[in-house]
Protein backbone atom coordinates (compact mmCIF):
# COMPACT_ATOMS: atom_id res chain seq x y z
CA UNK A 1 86.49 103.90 116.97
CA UNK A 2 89.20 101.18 118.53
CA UNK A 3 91.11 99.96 115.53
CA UNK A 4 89.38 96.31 114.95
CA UNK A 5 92.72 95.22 113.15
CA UNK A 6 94.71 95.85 115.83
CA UNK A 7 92.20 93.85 118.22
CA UNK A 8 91.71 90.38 116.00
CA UNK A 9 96.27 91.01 115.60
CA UNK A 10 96.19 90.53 119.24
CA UNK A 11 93.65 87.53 119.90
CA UNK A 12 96.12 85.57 117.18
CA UNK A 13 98.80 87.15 118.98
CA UNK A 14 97.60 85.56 122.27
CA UNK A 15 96.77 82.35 120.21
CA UNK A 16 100.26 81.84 118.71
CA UNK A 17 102.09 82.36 122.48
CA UNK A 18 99.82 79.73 124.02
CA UNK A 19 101.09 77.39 121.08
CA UNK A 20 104.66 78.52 121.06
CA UNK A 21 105.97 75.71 123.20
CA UNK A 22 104.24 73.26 121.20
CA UNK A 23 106.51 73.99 118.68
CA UNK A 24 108.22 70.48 118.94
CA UNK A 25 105.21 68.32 119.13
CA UNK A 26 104.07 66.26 116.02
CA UNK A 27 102.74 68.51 112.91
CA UNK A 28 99.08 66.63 113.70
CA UNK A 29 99.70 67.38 117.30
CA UNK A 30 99.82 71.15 116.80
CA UNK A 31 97.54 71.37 114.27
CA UNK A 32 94.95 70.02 116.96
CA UNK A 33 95.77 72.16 119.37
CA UNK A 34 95.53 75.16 117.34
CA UNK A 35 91.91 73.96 116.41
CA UNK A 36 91.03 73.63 119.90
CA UNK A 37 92.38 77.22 121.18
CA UNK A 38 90.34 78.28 118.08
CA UNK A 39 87.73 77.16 119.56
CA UNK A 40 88.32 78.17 122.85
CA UNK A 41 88.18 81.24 121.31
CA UNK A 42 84.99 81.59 119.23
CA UNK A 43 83.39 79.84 122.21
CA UNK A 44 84.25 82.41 124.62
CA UNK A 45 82.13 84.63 122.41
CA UNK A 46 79.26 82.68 121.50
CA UNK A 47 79.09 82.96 125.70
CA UNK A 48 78.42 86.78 124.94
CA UNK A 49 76.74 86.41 121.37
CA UNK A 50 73.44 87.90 121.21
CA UNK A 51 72.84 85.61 117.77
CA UNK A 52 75.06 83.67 115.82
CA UNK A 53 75.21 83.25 112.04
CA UNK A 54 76.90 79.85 110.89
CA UNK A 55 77.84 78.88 107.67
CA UNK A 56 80.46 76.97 105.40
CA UNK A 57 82.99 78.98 103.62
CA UNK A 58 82.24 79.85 100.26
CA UNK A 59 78.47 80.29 101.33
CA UNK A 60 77.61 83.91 100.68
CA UNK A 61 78.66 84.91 104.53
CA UNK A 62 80.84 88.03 103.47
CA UNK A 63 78.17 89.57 100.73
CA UNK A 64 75.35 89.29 103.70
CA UNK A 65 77.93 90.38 106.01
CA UNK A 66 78.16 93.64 104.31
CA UNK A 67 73.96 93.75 103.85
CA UNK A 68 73.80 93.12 107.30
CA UNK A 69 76.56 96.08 108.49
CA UNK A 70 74.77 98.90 106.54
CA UNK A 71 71.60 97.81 107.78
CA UNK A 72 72.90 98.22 111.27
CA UNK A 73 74.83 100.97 110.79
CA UNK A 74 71.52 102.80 108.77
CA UNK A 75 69.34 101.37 111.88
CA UNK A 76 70.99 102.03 115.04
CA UNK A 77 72.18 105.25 113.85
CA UNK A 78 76.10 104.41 114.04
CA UNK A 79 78.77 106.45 112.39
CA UNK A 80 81.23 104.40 111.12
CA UNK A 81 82.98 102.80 107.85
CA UNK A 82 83.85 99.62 109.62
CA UNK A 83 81.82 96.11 108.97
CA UNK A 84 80.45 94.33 111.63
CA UNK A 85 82.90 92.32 113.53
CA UNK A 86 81.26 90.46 116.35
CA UNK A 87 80.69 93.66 119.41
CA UNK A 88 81.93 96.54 117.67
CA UNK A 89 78.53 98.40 116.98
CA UNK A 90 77.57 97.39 120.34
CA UNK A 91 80.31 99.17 121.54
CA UNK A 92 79.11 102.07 119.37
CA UNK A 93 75.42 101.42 120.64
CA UNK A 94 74.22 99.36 123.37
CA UNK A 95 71.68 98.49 121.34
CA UNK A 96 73.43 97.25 118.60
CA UNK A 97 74.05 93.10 118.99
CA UNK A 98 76.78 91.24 119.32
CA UNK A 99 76.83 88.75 116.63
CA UNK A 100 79.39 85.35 115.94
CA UNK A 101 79.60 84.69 112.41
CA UNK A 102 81.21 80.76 112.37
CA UNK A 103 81.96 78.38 110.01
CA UNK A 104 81.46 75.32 113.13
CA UNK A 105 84.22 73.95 112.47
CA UNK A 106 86.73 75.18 115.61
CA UNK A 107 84.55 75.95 117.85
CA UNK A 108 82.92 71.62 117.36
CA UNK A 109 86.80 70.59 117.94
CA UNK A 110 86.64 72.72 121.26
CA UNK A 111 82.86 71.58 122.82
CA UNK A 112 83.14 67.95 121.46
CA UNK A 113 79.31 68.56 120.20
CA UNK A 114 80.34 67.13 116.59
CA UNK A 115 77.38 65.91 115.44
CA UNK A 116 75.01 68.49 117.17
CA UNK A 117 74.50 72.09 117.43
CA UNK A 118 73.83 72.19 121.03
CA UNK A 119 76.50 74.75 121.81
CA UNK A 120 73.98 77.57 119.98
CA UNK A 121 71.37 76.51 122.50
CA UNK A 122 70.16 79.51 124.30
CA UNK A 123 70.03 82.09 121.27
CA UNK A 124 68.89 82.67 118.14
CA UNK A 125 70.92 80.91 114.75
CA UNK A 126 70.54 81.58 111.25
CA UNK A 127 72.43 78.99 109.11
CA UNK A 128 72.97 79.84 105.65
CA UNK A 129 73.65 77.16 103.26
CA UNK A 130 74.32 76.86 99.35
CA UNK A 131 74.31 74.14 96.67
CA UNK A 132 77.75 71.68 97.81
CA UNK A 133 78.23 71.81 94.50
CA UNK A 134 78.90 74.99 93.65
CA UNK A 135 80.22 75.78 97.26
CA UNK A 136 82.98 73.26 96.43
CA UNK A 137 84.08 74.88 93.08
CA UNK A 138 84.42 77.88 95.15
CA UNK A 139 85.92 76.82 97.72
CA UNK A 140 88.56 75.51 94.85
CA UNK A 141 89.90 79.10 93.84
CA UNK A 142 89.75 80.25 97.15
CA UNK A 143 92.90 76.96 98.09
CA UNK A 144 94.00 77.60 94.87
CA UNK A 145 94.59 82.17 94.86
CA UNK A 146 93.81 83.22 98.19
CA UNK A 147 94.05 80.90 101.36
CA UNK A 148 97.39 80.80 103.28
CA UNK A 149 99.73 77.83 103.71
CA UNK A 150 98.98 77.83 107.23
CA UNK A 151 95.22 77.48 106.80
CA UNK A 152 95.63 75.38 103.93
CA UNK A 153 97.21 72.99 106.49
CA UNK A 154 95.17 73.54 109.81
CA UNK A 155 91.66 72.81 107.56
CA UNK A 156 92.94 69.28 105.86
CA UNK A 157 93.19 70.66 102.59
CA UNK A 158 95.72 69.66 99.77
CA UNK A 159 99.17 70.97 100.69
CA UNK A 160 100.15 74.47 99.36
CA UNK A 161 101.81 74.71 96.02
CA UNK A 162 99.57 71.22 95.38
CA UNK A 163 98.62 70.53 91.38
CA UNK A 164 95.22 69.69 91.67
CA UNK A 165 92.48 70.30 89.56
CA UNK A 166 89.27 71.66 89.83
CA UNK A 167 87.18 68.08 89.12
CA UNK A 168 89.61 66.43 91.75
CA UNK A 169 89.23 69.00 94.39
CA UNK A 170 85.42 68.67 94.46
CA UNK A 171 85.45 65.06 94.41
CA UNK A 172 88.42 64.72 97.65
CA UNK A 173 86.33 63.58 100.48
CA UNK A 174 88.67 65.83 102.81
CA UNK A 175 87.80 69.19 101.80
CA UNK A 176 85.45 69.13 98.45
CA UNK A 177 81.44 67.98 97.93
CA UNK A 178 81.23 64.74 100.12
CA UNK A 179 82.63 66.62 103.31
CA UNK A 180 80.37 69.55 102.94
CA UNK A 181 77.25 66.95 102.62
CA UNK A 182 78.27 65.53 105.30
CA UNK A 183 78.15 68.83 107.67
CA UNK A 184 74.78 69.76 106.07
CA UNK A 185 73.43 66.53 107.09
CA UNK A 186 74.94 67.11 110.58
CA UNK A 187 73.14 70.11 110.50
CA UNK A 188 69.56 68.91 109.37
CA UNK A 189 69.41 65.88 112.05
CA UNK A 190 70.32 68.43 114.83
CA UNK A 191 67.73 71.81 113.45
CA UNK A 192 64.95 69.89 115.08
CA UNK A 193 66.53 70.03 118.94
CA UNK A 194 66.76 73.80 118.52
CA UNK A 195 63.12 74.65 117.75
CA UNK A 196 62.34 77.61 117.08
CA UNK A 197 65.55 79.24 117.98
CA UNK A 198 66.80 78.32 114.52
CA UNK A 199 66.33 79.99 110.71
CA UNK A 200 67.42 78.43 107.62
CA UNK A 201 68.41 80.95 105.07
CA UNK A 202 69.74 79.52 101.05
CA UNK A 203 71.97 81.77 99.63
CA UNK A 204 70.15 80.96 96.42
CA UNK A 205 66.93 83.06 98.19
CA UNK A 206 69.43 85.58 99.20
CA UNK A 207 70.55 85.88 95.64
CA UNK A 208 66.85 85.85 94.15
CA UNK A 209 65.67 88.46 96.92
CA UNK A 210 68.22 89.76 99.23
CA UNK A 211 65.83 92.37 100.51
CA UNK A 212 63.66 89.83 101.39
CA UNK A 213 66.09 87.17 103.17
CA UNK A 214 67.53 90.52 105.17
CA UNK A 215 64.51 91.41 106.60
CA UNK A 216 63.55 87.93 107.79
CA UNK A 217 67.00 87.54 109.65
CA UNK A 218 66.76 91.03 111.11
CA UNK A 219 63.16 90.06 112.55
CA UNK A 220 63.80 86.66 113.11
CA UNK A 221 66.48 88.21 114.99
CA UNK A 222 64.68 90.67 117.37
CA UNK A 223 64.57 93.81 115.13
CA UNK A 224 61.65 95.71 113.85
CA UNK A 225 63.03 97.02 110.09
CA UNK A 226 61.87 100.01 108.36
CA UNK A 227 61.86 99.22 104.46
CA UNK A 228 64.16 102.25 103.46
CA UNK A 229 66.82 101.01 105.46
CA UNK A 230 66.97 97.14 104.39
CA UNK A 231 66.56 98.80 100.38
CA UNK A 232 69.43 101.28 101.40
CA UNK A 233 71.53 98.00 102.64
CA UNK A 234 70.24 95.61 99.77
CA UNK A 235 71.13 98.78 97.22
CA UNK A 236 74.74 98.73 99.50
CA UNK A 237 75.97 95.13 98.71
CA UNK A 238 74.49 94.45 95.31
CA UNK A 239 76.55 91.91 93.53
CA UNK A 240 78.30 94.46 91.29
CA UNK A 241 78.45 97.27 93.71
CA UNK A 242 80.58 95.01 95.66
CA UNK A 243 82.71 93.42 92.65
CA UNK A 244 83.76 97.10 91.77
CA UNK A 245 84.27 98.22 95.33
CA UNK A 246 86.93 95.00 95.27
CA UNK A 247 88.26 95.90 92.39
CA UNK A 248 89.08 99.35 93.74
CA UNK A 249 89.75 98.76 97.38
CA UNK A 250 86.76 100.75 99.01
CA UNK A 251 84.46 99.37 101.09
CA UNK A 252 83.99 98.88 104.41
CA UNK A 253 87.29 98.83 106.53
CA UNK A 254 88.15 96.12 109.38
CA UNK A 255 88.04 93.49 106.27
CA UNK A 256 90.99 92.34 106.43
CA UNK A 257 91.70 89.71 103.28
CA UNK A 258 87.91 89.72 103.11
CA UNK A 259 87.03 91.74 100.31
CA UNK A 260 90.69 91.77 98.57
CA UNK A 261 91.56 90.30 95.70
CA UNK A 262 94.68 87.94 95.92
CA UNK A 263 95.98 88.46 92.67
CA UNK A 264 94.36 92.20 90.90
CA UNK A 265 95.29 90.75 87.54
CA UNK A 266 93.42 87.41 87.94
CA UNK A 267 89.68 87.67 88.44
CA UNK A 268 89.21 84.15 89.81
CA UNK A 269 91.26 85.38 92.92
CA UNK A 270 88.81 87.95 93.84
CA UNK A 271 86.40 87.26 96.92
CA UNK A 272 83.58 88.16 94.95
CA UNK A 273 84.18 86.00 91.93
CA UNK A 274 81.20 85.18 89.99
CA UNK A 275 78.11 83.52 92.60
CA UNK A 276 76.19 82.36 90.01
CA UNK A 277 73.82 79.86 91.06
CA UNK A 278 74.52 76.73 89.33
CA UNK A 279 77.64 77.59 88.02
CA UNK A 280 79.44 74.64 88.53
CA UNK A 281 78.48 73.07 85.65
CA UNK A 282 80.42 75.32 83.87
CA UNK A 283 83.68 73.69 85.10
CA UNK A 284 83.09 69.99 83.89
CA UNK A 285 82.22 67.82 81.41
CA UNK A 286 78.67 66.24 80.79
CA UNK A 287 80.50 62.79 82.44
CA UNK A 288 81.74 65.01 85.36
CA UNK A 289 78.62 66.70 85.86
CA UNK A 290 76.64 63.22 86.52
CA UNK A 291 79.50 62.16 89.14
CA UNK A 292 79.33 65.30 90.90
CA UNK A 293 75.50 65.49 91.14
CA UNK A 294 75.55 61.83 92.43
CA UNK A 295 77.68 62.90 95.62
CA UNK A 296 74.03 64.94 96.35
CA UNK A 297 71.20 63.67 95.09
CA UNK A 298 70.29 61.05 97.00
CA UNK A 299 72.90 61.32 99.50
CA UNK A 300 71.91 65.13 100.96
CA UNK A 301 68.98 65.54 102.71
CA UNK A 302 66.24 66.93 100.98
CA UNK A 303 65.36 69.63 103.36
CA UNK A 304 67.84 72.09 101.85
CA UNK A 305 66.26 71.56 98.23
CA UNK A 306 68.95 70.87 96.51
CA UNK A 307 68.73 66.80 96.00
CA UNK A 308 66.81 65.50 93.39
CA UNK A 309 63.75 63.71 93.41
């Protein structure tokens, strides 16, 4: 099949000449108008999408990514190594969809629709969310051992080669719990406009019973599953199937820095890391704890479950 690499090399490609005389505009300048083309970009697809699956980093996206691709793969019949990457198995199959996996955040700076989800109008959306909290430790090692300079910069996070620790990350209203609240509240106010277009999946359900989650995206979806084929994907991307797959670079290809550890020698730079649910608390103090629980309860909405009473 077309090598998928060599395809995503050349939309950046394309991206980086349409910003190449930009070069001597102000950093903020160029940084906005990267967003935007970004945008332009994922936009331009969503036009084709047949469903879109939008998350925030750190949410389990990848691990149901990989679910997902042997479920197509084992369901449309489609013989291939590479994971899903928007139309490839629709190329394969006509049958196959075309799906946009998006984190919202590009494609909002390019519509304008920043408080609203009204650019998914017209097809189906999952959103998969997870506790802030433990998003935002996450998120933390991924800054800290794997996310480039560039990226670092282009997403408001603290400059690279930054000392900043893990408490203080989760706490910076630019990139750690308050920002993500903020999104998911974004998101609840604006579910109800998309009726039933729109399915809420936790990644703490998909970590409880990722059979079960799998099968209600692929119907909610438009597919009809037959239960040896979401077991073979579930059996696919268990936790530590995937962890040792990492570890020993197999896997699906057209990953890219997916799946790849930044550093082999230090397990907190793996993708996979640890996903336990609740595992924040592992990272603080009983004092810390209470400060980062009061940037949620109270303050996310309740619909997600993940506020206190």
């Amino acid at each position: 099949m077309p090598d998928l690499t060599s395809r995503e090399t050349w939309t950046a490609a394309s991206r980086h000449l349409l910003l190449a005389p930009l070069f001597f505009l102000p950093r903020h300048r160029r940084i906005a108008a990267e967003r935007y083309l970004r945008g332009r970009q994922e936009y331009a697809r969503l036009q084709q999408a047949d469903w879109a699956l939008v998350s925030w980093g750190k949410s389990g996206r990848t691990w149901f990514r990989v679910m997902l691709s042997r479920f197509y793969q084992l369901h449309f019949g489609l013989d291939t190594d590479y994971m899903l990457e928007f139309d490839n198995f629709h190329r394969l199959n006509p049958q196959a969809p075309k799906v946009l996996f998006s984190h919202n955040n590009y494609i909002r700076d390019y519509t304008g629709h920043r408080d609203s989800l009204d650019h998914y109008k017209g097809r189906r959306l999952v959103l998969m969310v997870r506790d802030p909290r433990d998003v935002a430790v996450s998120q933390y090692f991924q800054w800290r051992y794997r996310m480039l300079p560039r990226k670092k910069a282009l997403n408001a996070y603290p400059p690279h080669g930054a000392e900043v620790d893990v408490f203080d990350f989760v706490c910076n209203p630019d990139c750690g719990i308050p920002r993500i609240v903020e999104a998911f509240n974004t998101w609840a106010r604006a579910i109800p406009a998309l009726g039933e277009d729109v399915l809420l999946v936790r990644y703490e359900d998909l970590r409880a019973d990722p059979a079960a989650v799998l099968e209600r995206v692929v119907s909610f979806t438009g597919l009809d599953p037959r239960p040896e084929h979401i077991e073979a994907a579930r059996d696919y991307a268990d936790y530590e199937n995937m962890k040792k797959r990492e570890a020993s670079k197999e896997g699906m290809r057209g990953s890219g820095q997916r799946v790849k550890p930044g550093d082999e020698g230090n397990p907190d730079s793996f993708k996979v890391r640890r996903g336990k649910v609740g595992g924040y608390r592992d990272y603080f103090t009983p004092e810390q704890v209470q400060t980062v629980d009061a940037m949620v309860d109270g303050v996310l909405d309740p619909s997600f479950g993940y506020s206190a009473p």
